[in-house]
N, C-alpha and C. Protein backbone atom coordinates (compact mmCIF):
# COMPACT_ATOMS: atom_id res chain seq x y z
N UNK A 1 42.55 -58.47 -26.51
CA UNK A 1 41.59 -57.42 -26.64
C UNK A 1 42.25 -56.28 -27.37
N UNK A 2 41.45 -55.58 -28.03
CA UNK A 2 42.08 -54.77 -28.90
C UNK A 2 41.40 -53.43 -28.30
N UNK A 3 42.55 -52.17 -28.45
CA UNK A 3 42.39 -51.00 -28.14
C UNK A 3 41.30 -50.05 -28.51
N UNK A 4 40.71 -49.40 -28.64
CA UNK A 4 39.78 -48.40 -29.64
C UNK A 4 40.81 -47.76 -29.63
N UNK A 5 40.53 -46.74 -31.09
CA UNK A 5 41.59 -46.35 -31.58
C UNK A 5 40.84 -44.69 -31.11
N UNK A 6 39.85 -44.68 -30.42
CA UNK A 6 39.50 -43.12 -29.96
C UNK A 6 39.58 -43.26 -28.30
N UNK A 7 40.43 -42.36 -28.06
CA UNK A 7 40.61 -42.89 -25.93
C UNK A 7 39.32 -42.30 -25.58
N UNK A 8 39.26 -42.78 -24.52
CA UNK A 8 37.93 -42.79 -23.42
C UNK A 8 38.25 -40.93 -23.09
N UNK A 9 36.81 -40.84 -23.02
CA UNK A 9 36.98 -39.51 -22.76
C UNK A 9 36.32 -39.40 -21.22
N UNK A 10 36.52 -38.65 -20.64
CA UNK A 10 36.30 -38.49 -19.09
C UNK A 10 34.45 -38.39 -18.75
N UNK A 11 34.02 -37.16 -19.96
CA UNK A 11 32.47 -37.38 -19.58
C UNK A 11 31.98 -38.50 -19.80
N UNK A 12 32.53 -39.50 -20.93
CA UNK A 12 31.45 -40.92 -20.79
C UNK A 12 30.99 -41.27 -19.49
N UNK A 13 32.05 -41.47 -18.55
CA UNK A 13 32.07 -42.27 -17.61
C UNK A 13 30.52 -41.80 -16.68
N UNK A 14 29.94 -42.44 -16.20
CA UNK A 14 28.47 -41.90 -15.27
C UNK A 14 28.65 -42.11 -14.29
N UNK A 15 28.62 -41.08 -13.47
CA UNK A 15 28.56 -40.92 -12.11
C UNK A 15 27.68 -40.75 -10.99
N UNK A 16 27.41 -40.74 -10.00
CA UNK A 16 26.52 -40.40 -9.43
C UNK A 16 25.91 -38.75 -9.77
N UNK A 17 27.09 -37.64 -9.53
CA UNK A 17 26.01 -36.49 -9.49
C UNK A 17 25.48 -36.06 -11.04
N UNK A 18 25.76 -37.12 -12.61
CA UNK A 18 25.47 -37.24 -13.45
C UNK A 18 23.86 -37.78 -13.21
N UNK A 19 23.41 -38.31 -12.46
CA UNK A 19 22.15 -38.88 -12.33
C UNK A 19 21.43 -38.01 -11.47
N UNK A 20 22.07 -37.41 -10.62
CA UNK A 20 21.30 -36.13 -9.65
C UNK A 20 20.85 -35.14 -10.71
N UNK A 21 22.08 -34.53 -11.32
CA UNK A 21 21.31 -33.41 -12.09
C UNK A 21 20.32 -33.97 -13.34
N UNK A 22 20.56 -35.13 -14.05
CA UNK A 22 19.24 -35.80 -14.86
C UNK A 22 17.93 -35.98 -14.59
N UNK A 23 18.07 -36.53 -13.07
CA UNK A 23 16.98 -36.49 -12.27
C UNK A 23 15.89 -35.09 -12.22
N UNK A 24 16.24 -33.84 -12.04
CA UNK A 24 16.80 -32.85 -11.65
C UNK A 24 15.97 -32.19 -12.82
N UNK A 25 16.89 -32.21 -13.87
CA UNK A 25 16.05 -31.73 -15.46
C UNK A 25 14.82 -32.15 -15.61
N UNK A 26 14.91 -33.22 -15.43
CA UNK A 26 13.62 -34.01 -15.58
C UNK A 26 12.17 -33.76 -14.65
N UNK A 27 12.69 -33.58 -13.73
CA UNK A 27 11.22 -33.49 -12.50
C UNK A 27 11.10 -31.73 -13.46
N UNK A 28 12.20 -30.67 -13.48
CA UNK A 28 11.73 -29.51 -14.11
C UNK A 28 11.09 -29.53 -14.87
N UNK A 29 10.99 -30.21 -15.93
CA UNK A 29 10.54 -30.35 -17.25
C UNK A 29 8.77 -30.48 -16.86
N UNK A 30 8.92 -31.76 -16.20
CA UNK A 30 7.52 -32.17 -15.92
C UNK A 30 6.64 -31.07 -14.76
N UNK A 31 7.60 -30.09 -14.34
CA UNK A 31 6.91 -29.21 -13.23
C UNK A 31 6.02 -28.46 -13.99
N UNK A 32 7.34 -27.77 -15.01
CA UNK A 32 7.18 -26.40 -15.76
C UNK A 32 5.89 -26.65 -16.90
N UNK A 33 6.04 -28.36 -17.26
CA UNK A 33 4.81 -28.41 -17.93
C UNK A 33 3.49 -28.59 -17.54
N UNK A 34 3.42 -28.67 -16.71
CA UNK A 34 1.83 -28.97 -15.78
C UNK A 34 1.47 -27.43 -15.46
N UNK A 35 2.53 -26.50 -15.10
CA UNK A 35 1.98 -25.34 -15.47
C UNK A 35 1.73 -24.92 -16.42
N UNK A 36 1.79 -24.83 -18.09
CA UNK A 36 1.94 -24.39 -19.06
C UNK A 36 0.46 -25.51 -20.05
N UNK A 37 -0.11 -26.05 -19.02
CA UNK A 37 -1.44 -27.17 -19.69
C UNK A 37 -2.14 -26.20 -20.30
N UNK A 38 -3.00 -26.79 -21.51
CA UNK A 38 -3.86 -26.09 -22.32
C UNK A 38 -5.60 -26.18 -21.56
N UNK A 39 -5.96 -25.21 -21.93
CA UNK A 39 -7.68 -25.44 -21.22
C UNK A 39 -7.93 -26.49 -21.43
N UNK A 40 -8.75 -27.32 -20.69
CA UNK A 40 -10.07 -28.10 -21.08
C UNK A 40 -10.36 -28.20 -22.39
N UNK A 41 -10.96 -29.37 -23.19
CA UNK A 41 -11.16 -29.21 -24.51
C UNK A 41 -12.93 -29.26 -24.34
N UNK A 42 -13.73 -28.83 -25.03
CA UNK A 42 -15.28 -28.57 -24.93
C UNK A 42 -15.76 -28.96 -26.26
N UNK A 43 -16.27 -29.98 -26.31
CA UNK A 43 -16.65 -30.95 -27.71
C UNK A 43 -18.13 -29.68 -28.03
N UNK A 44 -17.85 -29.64 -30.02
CA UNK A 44 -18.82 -28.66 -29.78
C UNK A 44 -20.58 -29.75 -29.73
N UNK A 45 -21.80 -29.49 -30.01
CA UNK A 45 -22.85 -30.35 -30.21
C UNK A 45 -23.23 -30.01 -31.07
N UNK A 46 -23.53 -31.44 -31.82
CA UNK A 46 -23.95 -31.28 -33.35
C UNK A 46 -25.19 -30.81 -33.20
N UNK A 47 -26.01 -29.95 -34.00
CA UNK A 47 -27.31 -29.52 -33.99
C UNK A 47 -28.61 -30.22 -34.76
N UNK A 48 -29.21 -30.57 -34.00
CA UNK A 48 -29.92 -31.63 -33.57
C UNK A 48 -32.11 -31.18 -33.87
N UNK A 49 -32.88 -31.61 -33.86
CA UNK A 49 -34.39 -31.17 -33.80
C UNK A 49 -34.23 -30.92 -32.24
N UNK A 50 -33.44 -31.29 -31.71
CA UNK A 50 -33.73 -30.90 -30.23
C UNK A 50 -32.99 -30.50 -29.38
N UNK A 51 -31.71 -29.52 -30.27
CA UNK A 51 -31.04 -28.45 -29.81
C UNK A 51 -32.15 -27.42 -30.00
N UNK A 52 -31.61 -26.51 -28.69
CA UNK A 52 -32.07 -25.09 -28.84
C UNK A 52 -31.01 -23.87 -28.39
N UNK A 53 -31.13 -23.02 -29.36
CA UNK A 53 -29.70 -21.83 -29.03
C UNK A 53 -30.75 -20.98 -27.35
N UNK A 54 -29.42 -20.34 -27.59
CA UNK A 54 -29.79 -19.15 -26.04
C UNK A 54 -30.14 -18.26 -27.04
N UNK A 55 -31.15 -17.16 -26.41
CA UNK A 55 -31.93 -16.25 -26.93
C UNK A 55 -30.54 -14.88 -26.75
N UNK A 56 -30.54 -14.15 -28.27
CA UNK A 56 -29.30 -13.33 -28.25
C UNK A 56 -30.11 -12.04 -27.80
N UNK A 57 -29.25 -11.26 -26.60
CA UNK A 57 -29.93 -10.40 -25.73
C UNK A 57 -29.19 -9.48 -27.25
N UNK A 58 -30.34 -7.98 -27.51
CA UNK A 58 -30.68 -7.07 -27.86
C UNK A 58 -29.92 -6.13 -27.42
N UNK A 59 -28.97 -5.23 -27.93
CA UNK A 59 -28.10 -4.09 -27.76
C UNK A 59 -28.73 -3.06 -28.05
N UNK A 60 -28.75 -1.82 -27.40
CA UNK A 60 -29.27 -0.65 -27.30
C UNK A 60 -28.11 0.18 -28.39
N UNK A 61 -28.84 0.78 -29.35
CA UNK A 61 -27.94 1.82 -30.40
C UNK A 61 -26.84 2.46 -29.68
N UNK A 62 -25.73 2.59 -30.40
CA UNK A 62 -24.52 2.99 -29.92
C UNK A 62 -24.56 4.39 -30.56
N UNK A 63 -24.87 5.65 -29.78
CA UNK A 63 -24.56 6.88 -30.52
C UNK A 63 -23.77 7.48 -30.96
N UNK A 64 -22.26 6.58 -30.59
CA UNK A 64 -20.80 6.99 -31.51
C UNK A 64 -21.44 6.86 -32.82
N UNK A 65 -22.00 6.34 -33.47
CA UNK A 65 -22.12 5.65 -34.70
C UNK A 65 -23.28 6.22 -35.26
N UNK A 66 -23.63 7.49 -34.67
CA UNK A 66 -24.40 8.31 -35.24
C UNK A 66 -24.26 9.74 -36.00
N UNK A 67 -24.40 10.45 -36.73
CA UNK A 67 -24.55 12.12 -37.45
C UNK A 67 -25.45 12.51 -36.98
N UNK A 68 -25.58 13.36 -36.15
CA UNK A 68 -26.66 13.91 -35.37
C UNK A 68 -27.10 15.45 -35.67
N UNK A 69 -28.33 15.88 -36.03
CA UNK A 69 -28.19 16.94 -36.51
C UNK A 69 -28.37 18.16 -35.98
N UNK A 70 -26.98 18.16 -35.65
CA UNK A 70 -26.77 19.66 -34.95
C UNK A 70 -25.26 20.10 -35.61
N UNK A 71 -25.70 20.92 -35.99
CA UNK A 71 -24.49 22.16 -36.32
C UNK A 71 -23.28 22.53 -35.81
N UNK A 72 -22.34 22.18 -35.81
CA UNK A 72 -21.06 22.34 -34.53
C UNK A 72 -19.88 22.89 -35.55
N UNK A 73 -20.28 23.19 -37.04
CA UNK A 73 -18.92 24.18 -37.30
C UNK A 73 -17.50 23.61 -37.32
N UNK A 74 -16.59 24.05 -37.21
CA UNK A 74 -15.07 23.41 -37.34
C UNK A 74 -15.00 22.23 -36.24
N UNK A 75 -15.82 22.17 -34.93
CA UNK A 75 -15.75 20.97 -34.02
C UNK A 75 -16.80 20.17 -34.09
N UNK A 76 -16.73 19.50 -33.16
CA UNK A 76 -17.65 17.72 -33.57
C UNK A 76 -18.27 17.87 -32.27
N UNK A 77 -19.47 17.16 -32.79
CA UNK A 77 -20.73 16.89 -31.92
C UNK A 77 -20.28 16.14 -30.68
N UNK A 78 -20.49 16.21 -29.63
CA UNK A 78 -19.77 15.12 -28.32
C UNK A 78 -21.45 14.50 -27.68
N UNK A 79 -21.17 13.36 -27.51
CA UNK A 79 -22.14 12.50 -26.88
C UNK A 79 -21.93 13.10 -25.15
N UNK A 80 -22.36 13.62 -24.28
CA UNK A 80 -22.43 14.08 -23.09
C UNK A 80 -22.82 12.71 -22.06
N UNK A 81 -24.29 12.60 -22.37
CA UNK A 81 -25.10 11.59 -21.69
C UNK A 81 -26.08 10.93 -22.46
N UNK A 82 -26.15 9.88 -22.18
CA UNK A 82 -27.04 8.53 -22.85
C UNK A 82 -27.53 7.77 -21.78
N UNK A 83 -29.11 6.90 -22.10
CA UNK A 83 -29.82 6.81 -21.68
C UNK A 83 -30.43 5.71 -22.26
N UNK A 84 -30.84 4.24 -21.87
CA UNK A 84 -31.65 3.36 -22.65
C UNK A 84 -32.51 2.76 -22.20
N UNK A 85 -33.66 2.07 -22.69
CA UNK A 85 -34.73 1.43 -22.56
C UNK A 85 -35.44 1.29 -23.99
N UNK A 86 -36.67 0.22 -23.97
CA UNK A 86 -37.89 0.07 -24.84
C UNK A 86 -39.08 1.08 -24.36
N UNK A 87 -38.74 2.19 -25.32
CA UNK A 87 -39.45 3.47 -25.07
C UNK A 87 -40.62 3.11 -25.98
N UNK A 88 -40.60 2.24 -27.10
CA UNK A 88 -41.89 2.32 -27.25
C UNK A 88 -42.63 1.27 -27.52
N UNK A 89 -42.29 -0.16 -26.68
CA UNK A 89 -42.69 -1.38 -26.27
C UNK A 89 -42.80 -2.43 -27.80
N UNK A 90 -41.83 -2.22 -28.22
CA UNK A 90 -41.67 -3.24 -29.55
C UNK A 90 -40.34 -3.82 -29.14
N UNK A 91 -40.16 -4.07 -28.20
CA UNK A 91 -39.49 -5.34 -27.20
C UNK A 91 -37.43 -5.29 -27.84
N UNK A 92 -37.23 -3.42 -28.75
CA UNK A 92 -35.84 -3.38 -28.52
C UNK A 92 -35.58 -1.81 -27.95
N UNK A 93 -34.33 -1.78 -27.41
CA UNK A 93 -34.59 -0.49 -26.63
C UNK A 93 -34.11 0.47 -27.84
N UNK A 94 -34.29 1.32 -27.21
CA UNK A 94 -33.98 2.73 -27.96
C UNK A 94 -32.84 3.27 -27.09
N UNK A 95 -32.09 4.54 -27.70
CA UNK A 95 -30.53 5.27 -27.02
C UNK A 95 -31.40 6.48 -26.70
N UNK A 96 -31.44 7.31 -26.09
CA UNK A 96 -31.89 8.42 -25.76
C UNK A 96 -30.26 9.61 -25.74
N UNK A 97 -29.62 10.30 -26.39
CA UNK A 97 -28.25 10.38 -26.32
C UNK A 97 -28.63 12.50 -26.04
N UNK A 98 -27.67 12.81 -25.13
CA UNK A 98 -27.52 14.65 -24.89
C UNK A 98 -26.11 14.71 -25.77
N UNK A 99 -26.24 15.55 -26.49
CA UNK A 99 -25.29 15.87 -27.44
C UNK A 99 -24.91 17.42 -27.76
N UNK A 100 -24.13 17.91 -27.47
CA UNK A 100 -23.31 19.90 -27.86
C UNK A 100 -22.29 19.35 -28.73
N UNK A 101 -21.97 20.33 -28.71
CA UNK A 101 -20.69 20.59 -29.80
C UNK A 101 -19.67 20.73 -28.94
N UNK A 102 -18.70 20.21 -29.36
CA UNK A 102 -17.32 20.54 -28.47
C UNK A 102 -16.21 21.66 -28.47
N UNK A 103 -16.98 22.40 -28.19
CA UNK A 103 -16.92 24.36 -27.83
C UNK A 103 -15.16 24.12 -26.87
N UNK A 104 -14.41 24.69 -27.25
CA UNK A 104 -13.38 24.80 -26.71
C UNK A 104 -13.66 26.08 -25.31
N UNK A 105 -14.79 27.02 -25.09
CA UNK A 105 -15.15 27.97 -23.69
C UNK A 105 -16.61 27.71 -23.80
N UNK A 106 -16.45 28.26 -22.91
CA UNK A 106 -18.23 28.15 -22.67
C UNK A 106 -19.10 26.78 -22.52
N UNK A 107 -20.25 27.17 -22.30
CA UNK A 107 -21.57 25.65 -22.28
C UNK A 107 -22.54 25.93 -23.43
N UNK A 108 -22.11 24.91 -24.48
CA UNK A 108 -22.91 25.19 -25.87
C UNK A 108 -24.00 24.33 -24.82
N UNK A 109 -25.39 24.58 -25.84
CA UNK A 109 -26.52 24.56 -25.74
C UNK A 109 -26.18 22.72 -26.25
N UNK A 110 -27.40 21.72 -25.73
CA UNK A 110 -27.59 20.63 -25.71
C UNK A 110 -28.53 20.12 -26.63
N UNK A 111 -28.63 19.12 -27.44
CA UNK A 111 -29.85 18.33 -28.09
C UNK A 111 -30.26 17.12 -27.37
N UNK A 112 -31.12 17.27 -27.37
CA UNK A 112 -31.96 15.37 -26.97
C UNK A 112 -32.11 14.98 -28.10
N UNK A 113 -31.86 13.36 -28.23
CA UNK A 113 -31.94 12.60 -29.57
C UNK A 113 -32.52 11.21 -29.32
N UNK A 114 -33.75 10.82 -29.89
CA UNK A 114 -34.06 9.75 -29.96
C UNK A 114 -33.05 8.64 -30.88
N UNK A 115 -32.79 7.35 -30.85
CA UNK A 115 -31.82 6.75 -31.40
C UNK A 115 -32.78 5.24 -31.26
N UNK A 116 -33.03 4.75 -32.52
CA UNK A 116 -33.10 3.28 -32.97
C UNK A 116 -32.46 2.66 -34.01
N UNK A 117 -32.45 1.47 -33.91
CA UNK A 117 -31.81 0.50 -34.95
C UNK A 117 -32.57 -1.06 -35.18
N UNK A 118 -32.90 -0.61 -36.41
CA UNK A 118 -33.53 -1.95 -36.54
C UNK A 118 -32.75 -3.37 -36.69
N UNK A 119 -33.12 -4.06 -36.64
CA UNK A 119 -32.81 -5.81 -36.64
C UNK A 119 -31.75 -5.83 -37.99
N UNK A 120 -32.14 -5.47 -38.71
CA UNK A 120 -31.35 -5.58 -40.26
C UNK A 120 -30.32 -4.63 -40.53
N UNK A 121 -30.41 -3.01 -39.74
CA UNK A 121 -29.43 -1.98 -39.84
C UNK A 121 -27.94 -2.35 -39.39
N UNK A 122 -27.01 -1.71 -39.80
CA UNK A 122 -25.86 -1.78 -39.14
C UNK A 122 -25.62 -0.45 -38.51
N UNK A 123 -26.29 0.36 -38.70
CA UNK A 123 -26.34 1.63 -37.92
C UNK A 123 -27.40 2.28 -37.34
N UNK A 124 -27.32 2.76 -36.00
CA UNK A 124 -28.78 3.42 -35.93
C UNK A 124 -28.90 5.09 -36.66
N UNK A 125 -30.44 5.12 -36.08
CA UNK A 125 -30.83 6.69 -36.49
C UNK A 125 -31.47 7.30 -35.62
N UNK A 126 -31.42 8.24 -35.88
CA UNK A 126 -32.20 9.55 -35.02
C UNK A 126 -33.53 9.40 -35.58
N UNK A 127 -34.54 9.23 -34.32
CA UNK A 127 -36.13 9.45 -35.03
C UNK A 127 -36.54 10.20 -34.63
N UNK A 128 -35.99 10.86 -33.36
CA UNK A 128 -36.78 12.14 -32.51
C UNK A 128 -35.75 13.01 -31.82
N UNK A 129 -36.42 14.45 -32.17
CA UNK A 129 -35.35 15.61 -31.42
C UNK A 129 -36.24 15.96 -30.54
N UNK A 130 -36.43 15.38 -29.15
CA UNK A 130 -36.69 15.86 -27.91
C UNK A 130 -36.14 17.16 -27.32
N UNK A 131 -35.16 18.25 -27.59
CA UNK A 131 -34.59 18.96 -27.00
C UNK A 131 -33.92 19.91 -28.12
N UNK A 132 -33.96 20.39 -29.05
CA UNK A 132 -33.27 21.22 -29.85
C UNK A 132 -32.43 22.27 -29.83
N UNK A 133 -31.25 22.26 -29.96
CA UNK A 133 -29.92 22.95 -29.50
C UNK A 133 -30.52 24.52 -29.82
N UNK A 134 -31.32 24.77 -30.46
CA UNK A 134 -31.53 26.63 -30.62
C UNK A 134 -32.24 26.75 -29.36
N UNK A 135 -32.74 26.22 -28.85
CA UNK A 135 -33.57 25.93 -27.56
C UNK A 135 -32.81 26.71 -26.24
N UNK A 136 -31.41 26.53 -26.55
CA UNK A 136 -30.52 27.38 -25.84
C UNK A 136 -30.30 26.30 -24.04
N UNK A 137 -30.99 24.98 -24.24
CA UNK A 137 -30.87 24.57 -22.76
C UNK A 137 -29.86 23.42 -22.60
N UNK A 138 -29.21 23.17 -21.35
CA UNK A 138 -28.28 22.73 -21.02
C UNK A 138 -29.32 21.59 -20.17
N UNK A 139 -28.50 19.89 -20.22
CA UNK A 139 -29.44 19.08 -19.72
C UNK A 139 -28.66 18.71 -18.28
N UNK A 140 -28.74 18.69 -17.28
CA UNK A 140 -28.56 18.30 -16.30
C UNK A 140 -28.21 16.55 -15.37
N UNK A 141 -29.34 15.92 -15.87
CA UNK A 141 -29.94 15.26 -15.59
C UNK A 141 -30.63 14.47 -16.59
N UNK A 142 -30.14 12.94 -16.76
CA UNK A 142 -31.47 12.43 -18.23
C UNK A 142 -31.66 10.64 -17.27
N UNK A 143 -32.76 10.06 -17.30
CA UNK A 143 -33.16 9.09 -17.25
C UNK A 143 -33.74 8.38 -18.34
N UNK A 144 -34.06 7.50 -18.58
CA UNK A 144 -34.94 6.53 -19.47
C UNK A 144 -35.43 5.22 -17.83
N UNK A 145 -36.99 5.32 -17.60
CA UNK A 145 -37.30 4.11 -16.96
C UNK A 145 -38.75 4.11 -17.33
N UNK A 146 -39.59 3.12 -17.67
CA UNK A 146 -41.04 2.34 -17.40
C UNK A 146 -41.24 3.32 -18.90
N UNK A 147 -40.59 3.30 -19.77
CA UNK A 147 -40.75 3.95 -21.38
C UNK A 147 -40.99 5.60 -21.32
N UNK A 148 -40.48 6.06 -20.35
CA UNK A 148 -40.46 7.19 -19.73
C UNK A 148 -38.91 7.79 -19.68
N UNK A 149 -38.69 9.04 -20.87
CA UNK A 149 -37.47 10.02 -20.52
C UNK A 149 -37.58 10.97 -19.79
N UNK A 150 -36.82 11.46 -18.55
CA UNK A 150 -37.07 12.57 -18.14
C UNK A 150 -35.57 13.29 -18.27
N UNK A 151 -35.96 14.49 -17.99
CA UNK A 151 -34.69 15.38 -17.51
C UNK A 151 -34.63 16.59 -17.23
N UNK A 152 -33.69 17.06 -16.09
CA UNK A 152 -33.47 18.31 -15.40
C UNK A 152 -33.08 18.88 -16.15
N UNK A 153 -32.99 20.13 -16.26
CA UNK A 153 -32.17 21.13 -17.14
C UNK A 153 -32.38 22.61 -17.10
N UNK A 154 -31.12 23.10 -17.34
CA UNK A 154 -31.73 24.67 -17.12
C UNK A 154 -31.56 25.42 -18.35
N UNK A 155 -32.51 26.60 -18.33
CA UNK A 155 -32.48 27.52 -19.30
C UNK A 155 -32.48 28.69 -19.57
N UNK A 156 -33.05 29.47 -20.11
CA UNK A 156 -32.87 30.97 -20.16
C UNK A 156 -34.27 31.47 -20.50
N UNK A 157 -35.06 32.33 -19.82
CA UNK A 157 -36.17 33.25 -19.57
C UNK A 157 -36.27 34.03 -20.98
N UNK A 158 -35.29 34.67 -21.62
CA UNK A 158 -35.58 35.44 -23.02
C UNK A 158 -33.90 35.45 -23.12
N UNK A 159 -34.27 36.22 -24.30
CA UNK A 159 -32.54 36.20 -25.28
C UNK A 159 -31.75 36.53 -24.72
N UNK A 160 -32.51 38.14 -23.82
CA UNK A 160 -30.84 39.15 -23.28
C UNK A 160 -30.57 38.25 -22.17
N UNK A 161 -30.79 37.18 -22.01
CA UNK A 161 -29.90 36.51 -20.68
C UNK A 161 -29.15 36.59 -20.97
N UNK A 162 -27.44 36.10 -20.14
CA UNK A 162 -26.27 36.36 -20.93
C UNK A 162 -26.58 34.62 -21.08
N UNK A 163 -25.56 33.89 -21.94
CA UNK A 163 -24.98 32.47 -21.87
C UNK A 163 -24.74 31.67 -20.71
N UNK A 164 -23.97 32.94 -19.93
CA UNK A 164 -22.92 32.64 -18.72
C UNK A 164 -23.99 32.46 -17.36
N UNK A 165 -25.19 32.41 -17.82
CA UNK A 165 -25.67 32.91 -16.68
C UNK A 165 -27.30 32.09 -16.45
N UNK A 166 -27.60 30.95 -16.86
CA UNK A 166 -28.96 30.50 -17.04
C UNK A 166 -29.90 30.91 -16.15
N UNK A 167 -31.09 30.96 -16.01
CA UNK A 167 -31.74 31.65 -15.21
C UNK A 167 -33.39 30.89 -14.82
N UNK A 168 -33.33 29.45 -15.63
CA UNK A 168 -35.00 29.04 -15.37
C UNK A 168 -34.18 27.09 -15.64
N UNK A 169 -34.62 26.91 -14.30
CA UNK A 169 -34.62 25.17 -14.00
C UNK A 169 -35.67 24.80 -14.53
N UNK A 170 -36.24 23.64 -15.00
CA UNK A 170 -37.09 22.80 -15.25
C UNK A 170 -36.57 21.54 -15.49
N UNK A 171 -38.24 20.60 -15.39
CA UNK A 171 -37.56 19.62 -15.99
C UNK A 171 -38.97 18.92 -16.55
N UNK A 172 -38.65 17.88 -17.36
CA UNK A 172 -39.85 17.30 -18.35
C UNK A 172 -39.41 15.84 -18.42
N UNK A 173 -41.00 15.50 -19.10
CA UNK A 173 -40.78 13.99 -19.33
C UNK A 173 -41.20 13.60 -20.41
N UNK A 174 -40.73 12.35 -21.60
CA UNK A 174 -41.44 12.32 -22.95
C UNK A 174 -42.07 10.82 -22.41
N UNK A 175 -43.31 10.21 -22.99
CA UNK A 175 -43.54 9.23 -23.20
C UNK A 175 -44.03 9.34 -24.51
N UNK A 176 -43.69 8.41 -25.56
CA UNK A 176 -44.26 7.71 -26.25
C UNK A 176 -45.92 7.33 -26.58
N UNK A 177 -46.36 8.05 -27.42
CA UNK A 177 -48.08 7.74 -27.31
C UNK A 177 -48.32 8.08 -29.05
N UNK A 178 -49.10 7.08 -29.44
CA UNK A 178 -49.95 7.73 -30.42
C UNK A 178 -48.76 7.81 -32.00
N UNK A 179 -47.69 7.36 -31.64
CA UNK A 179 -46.16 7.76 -33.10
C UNK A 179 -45.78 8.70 -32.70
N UNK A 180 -45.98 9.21 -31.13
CA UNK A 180 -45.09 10.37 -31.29
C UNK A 180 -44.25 10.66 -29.52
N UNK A 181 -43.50 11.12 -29.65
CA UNK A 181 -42.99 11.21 -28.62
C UNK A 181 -43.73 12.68 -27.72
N UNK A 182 -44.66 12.75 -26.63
CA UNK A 182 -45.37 13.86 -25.68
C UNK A 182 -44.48 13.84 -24.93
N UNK A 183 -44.30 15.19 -24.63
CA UNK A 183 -43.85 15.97 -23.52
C UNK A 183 -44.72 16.08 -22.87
N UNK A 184 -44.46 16.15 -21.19
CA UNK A 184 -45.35 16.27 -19.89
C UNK A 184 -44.48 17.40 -19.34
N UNK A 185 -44.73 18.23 -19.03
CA UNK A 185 -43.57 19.60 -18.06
C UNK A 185 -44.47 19.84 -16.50
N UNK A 186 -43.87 19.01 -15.45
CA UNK A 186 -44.53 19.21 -14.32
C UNK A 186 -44.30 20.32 -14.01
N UNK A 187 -45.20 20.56 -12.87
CA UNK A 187 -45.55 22.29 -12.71
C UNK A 187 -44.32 22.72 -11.93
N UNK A 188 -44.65 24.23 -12.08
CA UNK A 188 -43.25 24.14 -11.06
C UNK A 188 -41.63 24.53 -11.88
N UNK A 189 -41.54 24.59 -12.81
CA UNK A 189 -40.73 25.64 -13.76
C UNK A 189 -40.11 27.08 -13.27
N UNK A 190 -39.14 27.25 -12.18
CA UNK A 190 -39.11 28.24 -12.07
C UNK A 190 -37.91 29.13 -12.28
N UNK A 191 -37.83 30.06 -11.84
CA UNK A 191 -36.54 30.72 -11.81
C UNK A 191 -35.16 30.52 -11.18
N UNK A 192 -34.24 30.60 -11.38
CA UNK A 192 -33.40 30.26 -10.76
C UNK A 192 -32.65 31.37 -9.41
């Protein structure tokens, strides 16, 4: 028998705790991968005369994505409170959005803004100023329910009020009638 001319080296040899730790790697391998499985695969369906899609639910105008026309000078208009529903039953809702200026003191005066977007727009618009910032009133309170806006709010009796100091609560409701948005002012308007 003839020699190899490279000597035996000590790791060839296999041992028992050579098969423990193989063992060992191995069950890891297969642990770590059963955690690391990919989802479920979901075959898509070819579309068919007798597929039918799900009906895509209707998003109410986003009033970030509006220019609203009110006057705010070196600062920007701030969205306060928003409000949605199908205010005027053509089956997409409308944004109803309270909007001031972002007055670093004080309580700037508020706008109400009607907000739609049609099917084809990528942006909505303002179709109605319910509340007009010279108006001098601050909104409290805004709903949209049964195509009905209402809202609390207070205001000021004549000019020399101060700012600081509102002096007449009310509150009103618009419905929709006729292309135009009516105001209703339940009775009861009073002083503060």
């Amino acid at each position: 028998m003839q020699q190899s001319a490279v000597p035996e080296l000590a790791h060839t040899h296999t041992r028992p705790i050579h098969w423990v730790a193989t063992a060992t790697a191995v069950a890891g391998v297969i642990a770590f991968s059963s955690v690391l499985q990919p989802n479920p695969a979901t075959a898509a369906q070819a579309a068919g005369p007798q597929s039918h899609s799900a009906p895509t639910t209707i998003t109410a105008p986003d009033p970030t994505a509006v220019d609203f026309p009110i006057e705010c000078g070196p600062v920007k208009a701030l969205v306060v409170k928003k409000a949605s529903g199908d205010l005027d039953g053509d089956g997409r809702p409308e944004t109803v959005a309270v909007v001031h200026c972002d007055a670093p003191m004080g309580t700037p005066p508020d706008g109400v803004y009607v907000l739609t977007q049609a099917a084809d727009a990528k942006t909505p618009r303002v179709v109605a100023t319910l509340v007009d910032p010279k108006d001098r009133i601050t909104v409290k309170t805004l709903t949209v329910s049964d195509a009905t806006v209402a809202a609390d709010m207070v205001g000021y009796s004549s000019d020399s009020v101060p700012s600081c100091c509102p002096d007449v609560n009310t509150s009103a409701k618009w419905q929709w009638k006729d292309g135009a948005f009516v105001r209703s002012t339940p009775a009861g308007a009073h002083s503060v």
